[in-house]
Protein backbone atom coordinates (compact mmCIF):
# COMPACT_ATOMS: atom_id res chain seq x y z
CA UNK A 1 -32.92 44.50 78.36
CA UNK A 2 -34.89 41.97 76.73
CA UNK A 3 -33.10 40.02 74.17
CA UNK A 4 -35.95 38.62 72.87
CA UNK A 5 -37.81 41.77 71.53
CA UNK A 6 -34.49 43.07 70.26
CA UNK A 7 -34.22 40.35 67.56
CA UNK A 8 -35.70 40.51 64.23
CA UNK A 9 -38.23 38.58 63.81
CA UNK A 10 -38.10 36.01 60.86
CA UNK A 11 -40.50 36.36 57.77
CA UNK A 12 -43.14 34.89 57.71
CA UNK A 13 -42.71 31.32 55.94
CA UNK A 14 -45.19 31.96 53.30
CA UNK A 15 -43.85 35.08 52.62
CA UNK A 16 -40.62 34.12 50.94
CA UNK A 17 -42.34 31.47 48.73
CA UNK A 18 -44.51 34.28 47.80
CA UNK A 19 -41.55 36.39 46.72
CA UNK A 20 -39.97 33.76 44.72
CA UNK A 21 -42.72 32.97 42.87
CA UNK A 22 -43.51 36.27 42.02
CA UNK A 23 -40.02 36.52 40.44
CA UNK A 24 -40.23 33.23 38.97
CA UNK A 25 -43.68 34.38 37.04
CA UNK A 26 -42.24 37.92 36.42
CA UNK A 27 -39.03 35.42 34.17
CA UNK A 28 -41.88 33.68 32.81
CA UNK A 29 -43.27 36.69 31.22
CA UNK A 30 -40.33 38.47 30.14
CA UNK A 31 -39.22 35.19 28.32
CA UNK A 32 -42.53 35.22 26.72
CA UNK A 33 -42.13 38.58 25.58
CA UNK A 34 -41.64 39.39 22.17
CA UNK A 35 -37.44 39.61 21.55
CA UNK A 36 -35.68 42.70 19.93
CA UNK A 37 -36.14 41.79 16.47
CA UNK A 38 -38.16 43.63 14.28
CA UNK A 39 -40.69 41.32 11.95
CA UNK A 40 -38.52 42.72 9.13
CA UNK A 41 -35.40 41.20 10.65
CA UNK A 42 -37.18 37.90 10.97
CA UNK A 43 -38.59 38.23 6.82
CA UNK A 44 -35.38 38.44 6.24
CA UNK A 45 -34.33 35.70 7.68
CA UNK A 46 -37.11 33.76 6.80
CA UNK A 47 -36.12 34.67 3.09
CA UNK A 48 -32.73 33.92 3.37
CA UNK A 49 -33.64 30.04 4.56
CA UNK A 50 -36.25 29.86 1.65
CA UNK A 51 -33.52 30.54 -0.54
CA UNK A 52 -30.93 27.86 1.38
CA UNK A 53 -33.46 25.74 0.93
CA UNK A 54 -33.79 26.34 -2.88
CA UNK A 55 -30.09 26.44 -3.97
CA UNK A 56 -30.01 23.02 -1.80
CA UNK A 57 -32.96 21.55 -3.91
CA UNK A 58 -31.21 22.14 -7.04
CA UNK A 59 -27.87 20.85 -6.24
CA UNK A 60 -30.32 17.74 -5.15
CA UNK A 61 -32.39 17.55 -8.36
CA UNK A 62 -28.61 17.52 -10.56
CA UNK A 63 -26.81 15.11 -8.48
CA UNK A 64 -30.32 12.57 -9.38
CA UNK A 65 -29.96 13.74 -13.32
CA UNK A 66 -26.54 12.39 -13.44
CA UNK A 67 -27.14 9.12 -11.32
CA UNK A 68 -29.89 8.92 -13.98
CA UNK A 69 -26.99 9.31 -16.38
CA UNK A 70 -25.03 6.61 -14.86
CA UNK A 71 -27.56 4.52 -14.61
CA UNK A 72 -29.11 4.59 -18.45
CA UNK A 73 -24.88 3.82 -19.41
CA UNK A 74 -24.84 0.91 -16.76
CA UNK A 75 -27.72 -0.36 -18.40
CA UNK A 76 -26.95 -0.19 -22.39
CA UNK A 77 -24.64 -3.17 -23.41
CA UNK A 78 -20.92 -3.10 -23.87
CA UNK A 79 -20.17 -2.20 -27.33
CA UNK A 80 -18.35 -4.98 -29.16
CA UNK A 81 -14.78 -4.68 -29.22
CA UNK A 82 -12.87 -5.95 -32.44
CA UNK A 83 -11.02 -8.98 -31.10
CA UNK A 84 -7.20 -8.08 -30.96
CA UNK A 85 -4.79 -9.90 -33.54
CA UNK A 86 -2.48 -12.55 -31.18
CA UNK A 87 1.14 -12.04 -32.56
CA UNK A 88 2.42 -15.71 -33.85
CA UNK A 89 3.32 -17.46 -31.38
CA UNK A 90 7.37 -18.06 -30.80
CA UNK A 91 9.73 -19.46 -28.41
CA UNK A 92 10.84 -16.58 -26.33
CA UNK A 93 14.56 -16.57 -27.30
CA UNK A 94 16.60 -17.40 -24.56
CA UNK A 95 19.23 -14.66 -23.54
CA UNK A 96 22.54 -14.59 -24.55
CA UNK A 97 25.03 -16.06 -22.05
CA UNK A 98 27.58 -13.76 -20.53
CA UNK A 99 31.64 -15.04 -19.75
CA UNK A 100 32.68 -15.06 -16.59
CA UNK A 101 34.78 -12.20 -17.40
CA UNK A 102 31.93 -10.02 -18.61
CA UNK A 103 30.12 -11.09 -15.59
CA UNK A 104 33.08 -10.21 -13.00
CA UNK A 105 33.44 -6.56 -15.10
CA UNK A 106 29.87 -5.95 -14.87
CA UNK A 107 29.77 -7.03 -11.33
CA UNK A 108 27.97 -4.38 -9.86
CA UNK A 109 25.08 -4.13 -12.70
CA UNK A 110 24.36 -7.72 -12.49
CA UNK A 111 24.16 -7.88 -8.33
CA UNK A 112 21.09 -9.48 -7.57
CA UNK A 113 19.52 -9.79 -11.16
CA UNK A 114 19.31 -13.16 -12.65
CA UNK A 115 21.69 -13.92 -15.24
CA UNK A 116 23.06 -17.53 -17.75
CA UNK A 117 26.76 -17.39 -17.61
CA UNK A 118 28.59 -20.13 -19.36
CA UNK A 119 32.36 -21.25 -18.62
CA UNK A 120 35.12 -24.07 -17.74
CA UNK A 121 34.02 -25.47 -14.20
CA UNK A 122 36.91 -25.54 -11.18
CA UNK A 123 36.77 -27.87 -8.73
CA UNK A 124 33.22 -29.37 -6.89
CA UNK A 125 33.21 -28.41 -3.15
CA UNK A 126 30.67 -31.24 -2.18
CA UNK A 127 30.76 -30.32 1.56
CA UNK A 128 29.15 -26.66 0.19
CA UNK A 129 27.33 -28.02 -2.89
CA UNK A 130 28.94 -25.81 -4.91
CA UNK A 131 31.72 -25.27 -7.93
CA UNK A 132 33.59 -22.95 -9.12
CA UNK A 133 33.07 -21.23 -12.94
CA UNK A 134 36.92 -19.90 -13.85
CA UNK A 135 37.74 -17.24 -16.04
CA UNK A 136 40.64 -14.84 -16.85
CA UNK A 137 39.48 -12.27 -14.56
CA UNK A 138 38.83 -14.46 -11.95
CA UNK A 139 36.52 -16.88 -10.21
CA UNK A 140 32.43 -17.19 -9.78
CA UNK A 141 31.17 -20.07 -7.04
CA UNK A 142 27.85 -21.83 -8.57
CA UNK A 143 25.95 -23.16 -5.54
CA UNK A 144 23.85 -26.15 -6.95
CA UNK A 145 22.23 -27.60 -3.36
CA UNK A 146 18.77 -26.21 -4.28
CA UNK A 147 18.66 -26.63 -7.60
CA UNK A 148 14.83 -28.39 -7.66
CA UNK A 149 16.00 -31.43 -9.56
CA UNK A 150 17.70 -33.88 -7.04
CA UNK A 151 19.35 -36.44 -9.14
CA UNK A 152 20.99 -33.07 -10.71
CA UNK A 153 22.83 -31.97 -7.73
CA UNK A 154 23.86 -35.63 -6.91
CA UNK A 155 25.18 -35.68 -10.35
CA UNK A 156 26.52 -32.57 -9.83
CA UNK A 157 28.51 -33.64 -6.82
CA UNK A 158 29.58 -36.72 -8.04
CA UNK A 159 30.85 -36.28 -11.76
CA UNK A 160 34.06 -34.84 -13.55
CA UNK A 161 33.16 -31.53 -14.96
CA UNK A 162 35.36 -31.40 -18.05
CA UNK A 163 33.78 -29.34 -20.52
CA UNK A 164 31.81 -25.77 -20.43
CA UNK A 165 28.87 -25.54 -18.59
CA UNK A 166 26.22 -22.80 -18.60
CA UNK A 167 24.55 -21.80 -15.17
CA UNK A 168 21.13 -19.70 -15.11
CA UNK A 169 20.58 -17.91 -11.36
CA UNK A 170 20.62 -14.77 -9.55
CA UNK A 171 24.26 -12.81 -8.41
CA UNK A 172 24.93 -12.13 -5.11
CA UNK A 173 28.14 -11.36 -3.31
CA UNK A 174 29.92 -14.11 -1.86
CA UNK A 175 30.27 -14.95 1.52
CA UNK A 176 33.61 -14.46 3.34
CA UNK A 177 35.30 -17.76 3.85
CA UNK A 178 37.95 -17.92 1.85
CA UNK A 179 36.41 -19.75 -1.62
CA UNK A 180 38.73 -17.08 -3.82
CA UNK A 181 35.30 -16.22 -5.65
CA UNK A 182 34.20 -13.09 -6.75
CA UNK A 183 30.69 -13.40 -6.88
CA UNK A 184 28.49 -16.30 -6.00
CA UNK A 185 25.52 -17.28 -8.02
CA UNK A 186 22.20 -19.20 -6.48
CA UNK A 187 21.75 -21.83 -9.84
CA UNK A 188 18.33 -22.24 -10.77
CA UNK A 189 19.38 -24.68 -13.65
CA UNK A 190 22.68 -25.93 -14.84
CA UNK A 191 23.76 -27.25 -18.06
CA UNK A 192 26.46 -29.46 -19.03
């Protein structure tokens, strides 16, 4: 038996290039072809687009009429307004200072607004920089130390308070250590 003539023989080498570009010009052609749609399919279309096209050229042509618009009011001047009448000018009255007993019974409106409360001082705690406001009710610390006016707080801390004294600042709770005050206020001014 001879193996040799029982083989196929292999193409010839041109002949498979052939093939392929037979197919490859057959695609061409069919891709070049003339698609399923009808020419009215393709009016339609056509129509439709033309009509895109138109509804988008008028939205175009009002959006430039009313930058027009804006643009004639940007340029007319400001009509003249009538100058306004300035109330007469008067000190702003100064609000009415609260006890230290309307203070302590209206603790919990007053936290952390700024209030004037006027009262007999207590005793200076220099060490804190602070005094004490008394009342029937109870007790209020005033702490003075950053009160912007130095030669007040030295005063402050160095002087008899024997008479009332009015305190402007904001309420805040005190701190626990043992003061006996109910509330603490930050003074922004002091007046004695």
């Amino acid at each position: 038996m001879d193996t040799a003539r029982d083989l196929p023989h292999p193409p010839a080498p041109g002949l498979g290039r052939r093939v392929v570009a037979l197919l490859m010009g057959l695609l061409l052609l069919s891709a070049c072809a003339p698609s399923d749609r009808s020419e009215k399919e393709l009016r339609k279309e056509l129509q439709d687009l033309k009509a895109q096209v138109a509804a988008i050229q008028d939205k175009l042509n009002q959006m430039e009429g009313r930058q027009q618009a804006i643009w004639d009011l940007l340029k007319k001047p400001a009509p003249q307004a009538e100058p306004m009448a300035m109330p007469p000018l008067t000190q702003p009255q100064a609000p009415e200072a609260l006890t230290v007993g309307q203070l302590l019974a209206g603790k919990d409106r007053y936290l952390g607004a700024r209030v004037t409360v006027k009262g007999l001082p207590g005793p200076v705690m220099v060490h804190h920089k602070s005094f004490l406001l008394k009342g029937p009710q109870g007790m209020v610390e005033v702490m003075f130390g950053n009160l912007p006016d130095p030669k007040l707080v030295q005063t402050l801390a160095s002087t008899t308070l024997d008479r009332p004294v009015t305190v402007t600042g904001v309420v805040n709770l005190p701190p626990a250590r043992g003061a006996g005050a109910q509330l603490q206020i930050n003074a922004e001014a002091v007046e004695f």
